[in-house]
N, C-alpha and C. Protein backbone atom coordinates (compact mmCIF):
# COMPACT_ATOMS: atom_id res chain seq x y z
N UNK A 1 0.82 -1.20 0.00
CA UNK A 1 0.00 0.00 0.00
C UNK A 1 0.86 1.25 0.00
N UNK A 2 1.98 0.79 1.00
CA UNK A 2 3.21 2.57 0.66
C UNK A 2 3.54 2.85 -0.55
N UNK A 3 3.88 1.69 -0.96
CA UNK A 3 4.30 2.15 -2.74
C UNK A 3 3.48 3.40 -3.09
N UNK A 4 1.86 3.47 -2.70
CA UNK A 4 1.47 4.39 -3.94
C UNK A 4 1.58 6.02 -3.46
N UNK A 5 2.37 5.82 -2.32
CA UNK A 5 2.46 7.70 -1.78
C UNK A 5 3.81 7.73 -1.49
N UNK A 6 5.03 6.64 -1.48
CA UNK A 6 6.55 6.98 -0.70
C UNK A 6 6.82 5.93 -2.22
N UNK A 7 8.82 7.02 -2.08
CA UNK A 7 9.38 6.59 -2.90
C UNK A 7 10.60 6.61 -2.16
N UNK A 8 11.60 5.70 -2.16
CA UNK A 8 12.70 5.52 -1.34
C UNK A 8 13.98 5.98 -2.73
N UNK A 9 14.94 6.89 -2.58
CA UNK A 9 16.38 7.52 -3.66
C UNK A 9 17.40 6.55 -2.32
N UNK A 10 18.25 5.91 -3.10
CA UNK A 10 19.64 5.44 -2.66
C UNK A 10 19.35 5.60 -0.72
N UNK A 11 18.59 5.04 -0.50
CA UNK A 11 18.31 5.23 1.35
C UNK A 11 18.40 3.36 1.25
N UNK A 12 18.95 3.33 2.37
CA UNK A 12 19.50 1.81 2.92
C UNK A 12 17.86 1.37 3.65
N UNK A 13 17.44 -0.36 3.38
CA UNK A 13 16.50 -0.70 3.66
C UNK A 13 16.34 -0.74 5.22
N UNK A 14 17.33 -0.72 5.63
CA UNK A 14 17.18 -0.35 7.14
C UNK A 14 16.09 1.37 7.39
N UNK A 15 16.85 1.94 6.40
CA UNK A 15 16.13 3.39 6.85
C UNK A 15 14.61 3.48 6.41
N UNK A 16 14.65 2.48 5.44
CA UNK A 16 12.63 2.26 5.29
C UNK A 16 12.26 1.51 6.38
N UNK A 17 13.23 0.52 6.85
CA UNK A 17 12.39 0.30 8.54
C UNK A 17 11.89 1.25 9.63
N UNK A 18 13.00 1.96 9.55
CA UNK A 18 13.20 3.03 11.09
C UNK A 18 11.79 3.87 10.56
N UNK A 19 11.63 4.17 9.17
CA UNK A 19 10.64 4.83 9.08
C UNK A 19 9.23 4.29 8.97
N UNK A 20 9.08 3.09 8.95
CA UNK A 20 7.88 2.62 9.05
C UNK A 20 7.69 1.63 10.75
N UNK A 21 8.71 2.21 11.04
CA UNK A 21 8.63 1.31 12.55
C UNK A 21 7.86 1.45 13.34
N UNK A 22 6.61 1.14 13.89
CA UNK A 22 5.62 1.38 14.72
C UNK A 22 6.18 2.35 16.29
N UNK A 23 7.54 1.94 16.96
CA UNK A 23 8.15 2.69 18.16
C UNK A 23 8.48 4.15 17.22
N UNK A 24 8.28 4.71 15.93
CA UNK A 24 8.45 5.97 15.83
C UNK A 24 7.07 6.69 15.93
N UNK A 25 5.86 5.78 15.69
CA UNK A 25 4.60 6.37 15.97
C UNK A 25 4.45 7.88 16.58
N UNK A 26 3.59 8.38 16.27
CA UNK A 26 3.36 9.11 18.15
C UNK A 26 4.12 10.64 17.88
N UNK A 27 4.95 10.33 17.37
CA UNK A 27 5.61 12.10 17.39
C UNK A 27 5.10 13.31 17.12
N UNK A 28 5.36 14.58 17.03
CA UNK A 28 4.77 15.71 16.65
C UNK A 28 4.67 16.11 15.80
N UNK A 29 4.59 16.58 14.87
CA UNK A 29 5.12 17.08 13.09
C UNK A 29 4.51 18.37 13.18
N UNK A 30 5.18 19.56 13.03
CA UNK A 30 4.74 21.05 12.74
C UNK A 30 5.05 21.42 11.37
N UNK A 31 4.61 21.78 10.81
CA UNK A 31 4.87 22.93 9.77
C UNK A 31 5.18 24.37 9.88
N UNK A 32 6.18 25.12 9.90
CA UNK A 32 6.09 26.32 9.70
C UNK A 32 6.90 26.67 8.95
N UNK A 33 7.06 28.07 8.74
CA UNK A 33 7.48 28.85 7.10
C UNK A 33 9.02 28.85 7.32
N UNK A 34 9.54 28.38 6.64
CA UNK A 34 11.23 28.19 6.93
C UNK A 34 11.86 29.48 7.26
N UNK A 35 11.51 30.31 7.44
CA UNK A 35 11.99 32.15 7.88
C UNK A 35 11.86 31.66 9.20
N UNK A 36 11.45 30.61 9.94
CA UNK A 36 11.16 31.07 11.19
C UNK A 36 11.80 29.92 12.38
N UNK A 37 12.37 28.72 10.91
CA UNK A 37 12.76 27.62 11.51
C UNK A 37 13.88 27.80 12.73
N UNK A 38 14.80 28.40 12.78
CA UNK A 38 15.81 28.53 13.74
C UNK A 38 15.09 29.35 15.00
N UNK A 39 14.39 30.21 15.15
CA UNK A 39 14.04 31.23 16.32
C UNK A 39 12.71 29.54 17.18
N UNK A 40 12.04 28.60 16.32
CA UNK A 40 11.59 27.82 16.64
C UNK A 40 12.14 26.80 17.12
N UNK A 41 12.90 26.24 16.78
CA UNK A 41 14.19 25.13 17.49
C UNK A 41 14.43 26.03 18.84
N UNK A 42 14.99 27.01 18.79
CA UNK A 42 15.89 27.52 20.07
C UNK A 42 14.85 27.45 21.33
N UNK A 43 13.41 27.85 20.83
CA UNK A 43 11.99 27.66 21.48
C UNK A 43 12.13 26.34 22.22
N UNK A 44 11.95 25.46 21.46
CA UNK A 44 11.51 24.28 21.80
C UNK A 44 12.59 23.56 22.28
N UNK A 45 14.21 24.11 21.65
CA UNK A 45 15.04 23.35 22.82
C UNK A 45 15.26 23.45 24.38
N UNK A 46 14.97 24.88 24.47
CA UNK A 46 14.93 26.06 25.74
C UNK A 46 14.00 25.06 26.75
N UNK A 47 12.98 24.51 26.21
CA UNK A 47 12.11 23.82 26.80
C UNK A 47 12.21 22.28 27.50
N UNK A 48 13.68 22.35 26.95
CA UNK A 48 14.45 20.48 27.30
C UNK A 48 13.66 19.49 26.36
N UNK A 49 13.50 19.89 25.01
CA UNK A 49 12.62 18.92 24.39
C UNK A 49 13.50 18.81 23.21
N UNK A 50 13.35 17.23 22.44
CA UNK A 50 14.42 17.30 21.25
C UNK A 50 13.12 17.71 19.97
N UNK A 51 13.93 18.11 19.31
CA UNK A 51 13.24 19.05 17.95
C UNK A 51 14.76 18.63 16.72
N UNK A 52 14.36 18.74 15.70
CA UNK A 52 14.77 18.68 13.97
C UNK A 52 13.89 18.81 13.22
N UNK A 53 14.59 19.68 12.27
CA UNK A 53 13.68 19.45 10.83
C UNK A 53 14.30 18.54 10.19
N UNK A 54 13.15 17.99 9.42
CA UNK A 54 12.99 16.72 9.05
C UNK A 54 12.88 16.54 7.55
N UNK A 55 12.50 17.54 6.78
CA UNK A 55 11.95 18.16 5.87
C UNK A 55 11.56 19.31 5.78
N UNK A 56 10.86 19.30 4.57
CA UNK A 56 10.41 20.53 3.63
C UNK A 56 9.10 19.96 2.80
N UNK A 57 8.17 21.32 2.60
CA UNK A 57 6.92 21.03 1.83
C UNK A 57 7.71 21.51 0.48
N UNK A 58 7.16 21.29 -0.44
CA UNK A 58 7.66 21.22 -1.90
C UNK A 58 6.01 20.98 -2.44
N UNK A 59 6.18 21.57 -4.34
CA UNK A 59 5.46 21.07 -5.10
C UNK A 59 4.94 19.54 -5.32
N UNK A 60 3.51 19.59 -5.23
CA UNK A 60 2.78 18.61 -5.32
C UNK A 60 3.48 17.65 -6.77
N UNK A 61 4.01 16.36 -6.36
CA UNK A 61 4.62 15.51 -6.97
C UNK A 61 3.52 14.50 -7.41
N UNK A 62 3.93 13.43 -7.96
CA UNK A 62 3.49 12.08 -8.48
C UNK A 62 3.02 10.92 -6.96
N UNK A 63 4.15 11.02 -6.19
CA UNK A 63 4.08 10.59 -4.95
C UNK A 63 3.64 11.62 -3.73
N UNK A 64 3.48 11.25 -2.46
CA UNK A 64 3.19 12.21 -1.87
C UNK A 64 4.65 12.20 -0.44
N UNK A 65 5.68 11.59 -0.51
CA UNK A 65 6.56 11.14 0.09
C UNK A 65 8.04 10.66 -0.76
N UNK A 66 8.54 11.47 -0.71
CA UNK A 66 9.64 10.94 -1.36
C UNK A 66 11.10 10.99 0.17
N UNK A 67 11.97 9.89 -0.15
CA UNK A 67 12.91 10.00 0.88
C UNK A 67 14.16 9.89 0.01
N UNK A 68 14.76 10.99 -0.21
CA UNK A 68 16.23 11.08 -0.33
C UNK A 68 17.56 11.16 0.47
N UNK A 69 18.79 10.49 0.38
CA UNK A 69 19.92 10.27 1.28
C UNK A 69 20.39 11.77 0.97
């Protein structure tokens, strides 16, 4: 069923595990406007909490997930 929204570029099959691994469940995912990404990390680290970006929104593709190394 992933096939028809994720596309895996040169990523090791381990890293399609970690990403479909049920113990990553659960996390937070924000969106905001990349002007603002750093003043937001410093936020949320200040807070003793771990934070990364993870990505980027981009033009509507063929897939809806692509993972590049």
């Amino acid at each position: 069923m992933w096939e028809k929204t994720c596309s895996f570029f040169e990523v090791p099959f381990e890293m399609e595990e970690i990403l479909f691994d049920p113990q990553t469940s659960g996390g937070l995912l924000v969106a905001i406007p990349e002007n603002e990404d750093k003043k937001a990390l410093k936020e949320i680290e200040a807070l003793g909490l771990d934070c990364g970006i993870i990505g980027r929104v981009t033009e509507k593709r063929e897939k809806k997930i692509y993972v590049l190394k």
